[in-house]
C-alpha atoms as a PDB file:
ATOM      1  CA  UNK A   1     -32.527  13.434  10.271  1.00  0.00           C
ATOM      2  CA  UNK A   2     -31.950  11.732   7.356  1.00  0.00           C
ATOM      3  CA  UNK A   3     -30.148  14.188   5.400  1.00  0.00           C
ATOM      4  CA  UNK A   4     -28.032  14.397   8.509  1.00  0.00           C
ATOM      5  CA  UNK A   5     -27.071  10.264   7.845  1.00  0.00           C
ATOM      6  CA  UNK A   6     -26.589  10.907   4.074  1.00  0.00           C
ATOM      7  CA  UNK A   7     -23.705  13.364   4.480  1.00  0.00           C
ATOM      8  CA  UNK A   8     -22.098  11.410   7.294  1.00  0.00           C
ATOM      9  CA  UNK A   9     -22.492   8.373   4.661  1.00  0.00           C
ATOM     10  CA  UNK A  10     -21.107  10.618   2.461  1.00  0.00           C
ATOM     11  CA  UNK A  11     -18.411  11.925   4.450  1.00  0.00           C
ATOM     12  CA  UNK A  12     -17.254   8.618   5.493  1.00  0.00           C
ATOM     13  CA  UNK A  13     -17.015   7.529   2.031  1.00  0.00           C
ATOM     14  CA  UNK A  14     -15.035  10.254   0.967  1.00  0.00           C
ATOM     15  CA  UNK A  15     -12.501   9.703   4.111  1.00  0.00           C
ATOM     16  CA  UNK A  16     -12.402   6.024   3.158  1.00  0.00           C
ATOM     17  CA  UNK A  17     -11.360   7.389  -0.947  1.00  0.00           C
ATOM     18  CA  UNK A  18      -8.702   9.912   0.698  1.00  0.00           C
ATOM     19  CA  UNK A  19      -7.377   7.321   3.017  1.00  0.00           C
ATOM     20  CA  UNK A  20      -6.819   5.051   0.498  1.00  0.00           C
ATOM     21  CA  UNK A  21      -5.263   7.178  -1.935  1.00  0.00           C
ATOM     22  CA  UNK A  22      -2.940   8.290   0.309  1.00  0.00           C
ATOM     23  CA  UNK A  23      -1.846   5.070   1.337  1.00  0.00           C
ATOM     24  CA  UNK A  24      -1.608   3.666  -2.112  1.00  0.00           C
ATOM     25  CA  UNK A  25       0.829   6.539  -3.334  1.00  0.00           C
ATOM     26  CA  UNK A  26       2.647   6.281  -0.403  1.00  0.00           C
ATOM     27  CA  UNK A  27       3.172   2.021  -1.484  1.00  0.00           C
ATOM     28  CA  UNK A  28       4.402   3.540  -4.981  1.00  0.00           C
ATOM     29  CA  UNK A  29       6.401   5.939  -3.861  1.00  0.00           C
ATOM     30  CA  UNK A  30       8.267   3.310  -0.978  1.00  0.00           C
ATOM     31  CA  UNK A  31       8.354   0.421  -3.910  1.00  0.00           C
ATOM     32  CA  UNK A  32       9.973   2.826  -6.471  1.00  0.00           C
ATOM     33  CA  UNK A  33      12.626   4.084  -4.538  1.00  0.00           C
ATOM     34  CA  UNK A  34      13.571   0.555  -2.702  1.00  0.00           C
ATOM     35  CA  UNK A  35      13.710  -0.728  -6.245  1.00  0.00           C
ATOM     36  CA  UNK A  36      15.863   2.256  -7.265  1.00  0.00           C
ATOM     37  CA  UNK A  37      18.252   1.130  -3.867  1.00  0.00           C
ATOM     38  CA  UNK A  38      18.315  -2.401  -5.382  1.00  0.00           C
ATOM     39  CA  UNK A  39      18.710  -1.360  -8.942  1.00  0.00           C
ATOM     40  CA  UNK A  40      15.286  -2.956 -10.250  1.00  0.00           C
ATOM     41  CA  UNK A  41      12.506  -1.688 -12.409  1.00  0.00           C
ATOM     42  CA  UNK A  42       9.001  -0.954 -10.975  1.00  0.00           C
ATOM     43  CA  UNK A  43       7.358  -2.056 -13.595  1.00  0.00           C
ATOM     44  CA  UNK A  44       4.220  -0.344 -14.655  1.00  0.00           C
ATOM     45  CA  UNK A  45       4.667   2.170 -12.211  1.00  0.00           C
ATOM     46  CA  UNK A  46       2.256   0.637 -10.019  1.00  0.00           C
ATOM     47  CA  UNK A  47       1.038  -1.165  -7.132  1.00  0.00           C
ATOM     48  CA  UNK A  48      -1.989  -3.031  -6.660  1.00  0.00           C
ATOM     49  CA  UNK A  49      -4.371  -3.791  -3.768  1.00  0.00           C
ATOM     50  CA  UNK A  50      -4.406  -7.583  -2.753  1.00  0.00           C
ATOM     51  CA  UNK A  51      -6.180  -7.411   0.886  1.00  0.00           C
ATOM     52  CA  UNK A  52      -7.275  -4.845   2.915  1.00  0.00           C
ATOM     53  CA  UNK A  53      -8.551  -5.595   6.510  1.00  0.00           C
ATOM     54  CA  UNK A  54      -9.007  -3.531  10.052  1.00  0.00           C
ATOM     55  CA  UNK A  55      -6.046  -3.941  12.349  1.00  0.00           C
ATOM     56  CA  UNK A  56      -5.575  -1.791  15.556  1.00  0.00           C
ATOM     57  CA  UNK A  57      -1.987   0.229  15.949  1.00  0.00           C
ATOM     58  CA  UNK A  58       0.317   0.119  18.525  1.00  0.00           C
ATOM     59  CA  UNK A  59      -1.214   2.800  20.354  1.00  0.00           C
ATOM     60  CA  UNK A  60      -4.687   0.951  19.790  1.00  0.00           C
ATOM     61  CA  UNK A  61      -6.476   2.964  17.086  1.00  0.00           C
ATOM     62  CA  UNK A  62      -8.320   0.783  14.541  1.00  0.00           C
ATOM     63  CA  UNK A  63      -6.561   1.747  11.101  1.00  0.00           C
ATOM     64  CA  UNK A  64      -7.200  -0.099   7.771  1.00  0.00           C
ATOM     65  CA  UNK A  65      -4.157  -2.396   6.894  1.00  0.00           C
ATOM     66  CA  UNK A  66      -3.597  -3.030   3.067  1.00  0.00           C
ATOM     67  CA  UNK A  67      -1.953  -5.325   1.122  1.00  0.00           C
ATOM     68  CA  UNK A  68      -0.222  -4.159  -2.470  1.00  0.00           C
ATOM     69  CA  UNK A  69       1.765  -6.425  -4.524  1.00  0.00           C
ATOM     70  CA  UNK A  70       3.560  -4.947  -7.696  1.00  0.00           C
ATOM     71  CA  UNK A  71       5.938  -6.144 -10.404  1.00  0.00           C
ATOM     72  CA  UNK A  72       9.473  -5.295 -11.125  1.00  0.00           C
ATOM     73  CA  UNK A  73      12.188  -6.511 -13.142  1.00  0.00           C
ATOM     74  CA  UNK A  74      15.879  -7.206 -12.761  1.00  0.00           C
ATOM     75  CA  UNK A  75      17.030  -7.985 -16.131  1.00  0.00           C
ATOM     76  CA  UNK A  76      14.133  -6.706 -18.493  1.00  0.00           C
ATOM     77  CA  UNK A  77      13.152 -10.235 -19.548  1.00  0.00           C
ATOM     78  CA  UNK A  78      11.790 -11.755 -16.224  1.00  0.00           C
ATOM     79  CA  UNK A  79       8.934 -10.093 -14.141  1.00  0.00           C
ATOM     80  CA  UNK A  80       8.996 -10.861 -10.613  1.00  0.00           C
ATOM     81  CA  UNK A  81       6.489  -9.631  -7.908  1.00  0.00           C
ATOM     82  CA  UNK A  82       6.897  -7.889  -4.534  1.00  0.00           C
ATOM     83  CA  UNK A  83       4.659  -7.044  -1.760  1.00  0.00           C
ATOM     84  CA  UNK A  84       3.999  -4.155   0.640  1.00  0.00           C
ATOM     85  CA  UNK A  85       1.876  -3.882   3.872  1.00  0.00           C
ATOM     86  CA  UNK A  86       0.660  -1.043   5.352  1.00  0.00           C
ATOM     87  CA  UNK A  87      -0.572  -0.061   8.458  1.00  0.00           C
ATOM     88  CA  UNK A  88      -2.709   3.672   7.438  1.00  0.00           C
ATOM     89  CA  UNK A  89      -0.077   5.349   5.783  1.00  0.00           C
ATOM     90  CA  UNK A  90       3.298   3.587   7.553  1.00  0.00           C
ATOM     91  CA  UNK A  91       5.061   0.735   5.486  1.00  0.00           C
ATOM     92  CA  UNK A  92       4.990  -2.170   8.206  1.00  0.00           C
ATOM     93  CA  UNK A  93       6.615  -4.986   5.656  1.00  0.00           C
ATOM     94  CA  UNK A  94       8.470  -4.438   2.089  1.00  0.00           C
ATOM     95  CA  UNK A  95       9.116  -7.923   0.287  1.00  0.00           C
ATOM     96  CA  UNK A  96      11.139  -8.649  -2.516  1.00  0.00           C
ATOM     97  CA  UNK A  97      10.045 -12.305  -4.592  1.00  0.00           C
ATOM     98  CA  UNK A  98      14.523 -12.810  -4.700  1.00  0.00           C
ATOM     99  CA  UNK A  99      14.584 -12.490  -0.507  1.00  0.00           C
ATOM    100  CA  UNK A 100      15.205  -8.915   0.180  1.00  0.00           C
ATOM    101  CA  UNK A 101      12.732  -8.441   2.835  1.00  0.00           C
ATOM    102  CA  UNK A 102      12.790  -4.895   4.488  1.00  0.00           C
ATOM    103  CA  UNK A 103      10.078  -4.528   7.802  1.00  0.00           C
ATOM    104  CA  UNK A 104       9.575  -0.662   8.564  1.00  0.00           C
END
């Protein structure tokens, strides 16, 4: 019985790691190219988790919603930060620090 609990402790964990890996590249990936559209910089080539908390979906499943910021650059001299929010793996909210806001 309790080698039964350790691998569903150990499944969930794993889930949790996948989940959030996905989610996170998917944040990069959305960042980069709206940064691309806007003819910005991503810089570092990275985003980073600010808040992650349990939200349910519109069709009521309980999903993880994160929180990424990241940095990017206009002019090469000046960083400037941005934000993403995601619902599981679907941007919900894309915001630039100069006003560009883009809601998905």
């Amino acid at each position: 019985m309790l080698t039964l609990f350790a691998l569903l402790g150990l499944a969930a964990i794993i889930g949790f790691w996948y989940d959030a890996l996905r989610a996170k590249e998917r944040a990069r990936a959305v960042c980069l190219q709206a940064c691309q559209q806007q003819g910005l910089q991503l810089l570092d080539d990275t985003v980073t988790l600010d808040k992650l908390w349990v939200r349910r979906s519109a069709e009521g499943w309980l999903l993880f919603e994160r929180r990424y910021i990241f940095e990017f650059t206009d002019t090469g001299a000046q960083r400037h930060e941005g934000l993403v929010v995601m619902l599981g793996t679907q941007v919900q909210v894309l915001a630039l620090s100069g006003g560009d806001l883009f809601i998905g």
